[in-house]
Protein backbone atom coordinates (compact mmCIF):
# COMPACT_ATOMS: atom_id res chain seq x y z
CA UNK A 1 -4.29 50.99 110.43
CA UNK A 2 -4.15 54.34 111.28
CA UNK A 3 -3.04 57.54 108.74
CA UNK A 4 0.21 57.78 110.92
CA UNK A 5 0.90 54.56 110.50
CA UNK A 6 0.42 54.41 106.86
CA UNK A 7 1.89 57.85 106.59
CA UNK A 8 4.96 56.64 108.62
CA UNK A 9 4.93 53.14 106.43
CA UNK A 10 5.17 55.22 103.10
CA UNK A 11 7.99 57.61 104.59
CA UNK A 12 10.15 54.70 105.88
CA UNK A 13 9.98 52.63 102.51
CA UNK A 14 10.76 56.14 100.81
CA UNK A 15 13.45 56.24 102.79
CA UNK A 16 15.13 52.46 102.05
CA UNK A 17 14.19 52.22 98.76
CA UNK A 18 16.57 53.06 95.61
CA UNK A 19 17.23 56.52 94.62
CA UNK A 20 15.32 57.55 90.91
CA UNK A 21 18.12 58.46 89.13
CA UNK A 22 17.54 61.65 86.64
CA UNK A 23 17.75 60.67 83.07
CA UNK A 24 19.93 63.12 80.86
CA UNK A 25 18.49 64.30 78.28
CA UNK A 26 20.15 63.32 74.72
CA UNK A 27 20.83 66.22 73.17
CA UNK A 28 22.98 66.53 69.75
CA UNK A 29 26.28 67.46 70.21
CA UNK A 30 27.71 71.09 69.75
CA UNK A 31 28.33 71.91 66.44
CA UNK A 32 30.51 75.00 64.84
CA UNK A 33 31.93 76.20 62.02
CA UNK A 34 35.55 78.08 62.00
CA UNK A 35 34.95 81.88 60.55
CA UNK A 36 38.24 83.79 59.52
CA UNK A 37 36.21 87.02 59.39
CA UNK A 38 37.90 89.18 62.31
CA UNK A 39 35.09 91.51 62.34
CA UNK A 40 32.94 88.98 64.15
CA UNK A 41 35.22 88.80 66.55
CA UNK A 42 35.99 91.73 68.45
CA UNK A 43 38.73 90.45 71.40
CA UNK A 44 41.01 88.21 70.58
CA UNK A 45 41.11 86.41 74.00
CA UNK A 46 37.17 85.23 73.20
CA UNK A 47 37.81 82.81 69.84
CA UNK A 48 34.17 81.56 70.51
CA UNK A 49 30.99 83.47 68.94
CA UNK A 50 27.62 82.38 69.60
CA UNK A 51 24.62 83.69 68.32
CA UNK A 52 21.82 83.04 70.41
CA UNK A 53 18.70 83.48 68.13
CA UNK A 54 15.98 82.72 71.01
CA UNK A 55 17.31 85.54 72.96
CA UNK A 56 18.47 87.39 70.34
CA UNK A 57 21.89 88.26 71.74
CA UNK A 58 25.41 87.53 70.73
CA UNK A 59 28.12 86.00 73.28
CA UNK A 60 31.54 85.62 73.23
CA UNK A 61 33.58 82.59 75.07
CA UNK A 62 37.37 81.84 75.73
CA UNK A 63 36.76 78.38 75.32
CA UNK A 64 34.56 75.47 73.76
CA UNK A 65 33.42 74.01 77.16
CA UNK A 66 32.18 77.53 78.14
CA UNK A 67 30.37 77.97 75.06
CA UNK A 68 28.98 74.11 75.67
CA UNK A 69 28.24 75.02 79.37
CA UNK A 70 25.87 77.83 77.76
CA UNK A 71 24.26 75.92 75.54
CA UNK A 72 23.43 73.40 77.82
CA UNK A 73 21.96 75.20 80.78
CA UNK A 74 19.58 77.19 78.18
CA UNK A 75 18.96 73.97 76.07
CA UNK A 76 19.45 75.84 73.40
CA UNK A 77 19.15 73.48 69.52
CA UNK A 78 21.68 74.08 66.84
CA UNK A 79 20.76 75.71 63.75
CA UNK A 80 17.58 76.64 64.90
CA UNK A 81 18.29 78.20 67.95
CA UNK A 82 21.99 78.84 67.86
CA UNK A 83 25.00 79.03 65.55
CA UNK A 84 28.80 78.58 67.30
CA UNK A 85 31.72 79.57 65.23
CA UNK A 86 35.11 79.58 66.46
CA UNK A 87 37.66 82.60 64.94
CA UNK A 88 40.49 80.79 62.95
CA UNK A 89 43.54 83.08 61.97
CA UNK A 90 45.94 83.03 58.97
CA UNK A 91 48.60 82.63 61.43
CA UNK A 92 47.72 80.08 63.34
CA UNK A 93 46.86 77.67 60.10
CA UNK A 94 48.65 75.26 58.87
């Protein structure tokens, strides 16, 4: 056989056969702790600090699946590599 042929036999079975699927990776699941220290939170419409210790940065979220969103796309490990508190206030305990 020819390289086209081969070439066109290799493309074509490509082509039919089943898709890899992409394995997830298991990471742990997002931890935090609650914090009712104000000063660590500077607006009240961001209740979620992280501290990103491989950048070196703080960040501030309105919500736990933005924080999550974060941590996933820089695969960031907890304790190690980040610590996520969320602000609780007198009022709003029970």
């Amino acid at each position: 056989m020819s390289k086209t042929q081969n070439a066109l036999e290799r493309n074509i079975n490509a082509l039919t056969s089943k898709p890899k699927t992409k394995r997830k990776s298991k990471q742990e699941p997002v931890k935090y702790t609650k914090s009712k220290d104000a000063k660590l939170f500077p607006y009240a419409t961001f209740p979620y600090r992280l501290e990103d210790r491989k950048e070196n940065k703080v960040c501030w979220f309105e919500c736990l699946e933005h924080a999550i969103k974060y941590i996933e796309r820089y695969k960031l490990q907890p304790i190690k590599e980040y610590k996520l508190q969320v602000h609780v206030s007198s009022h709003n305990m029970g």
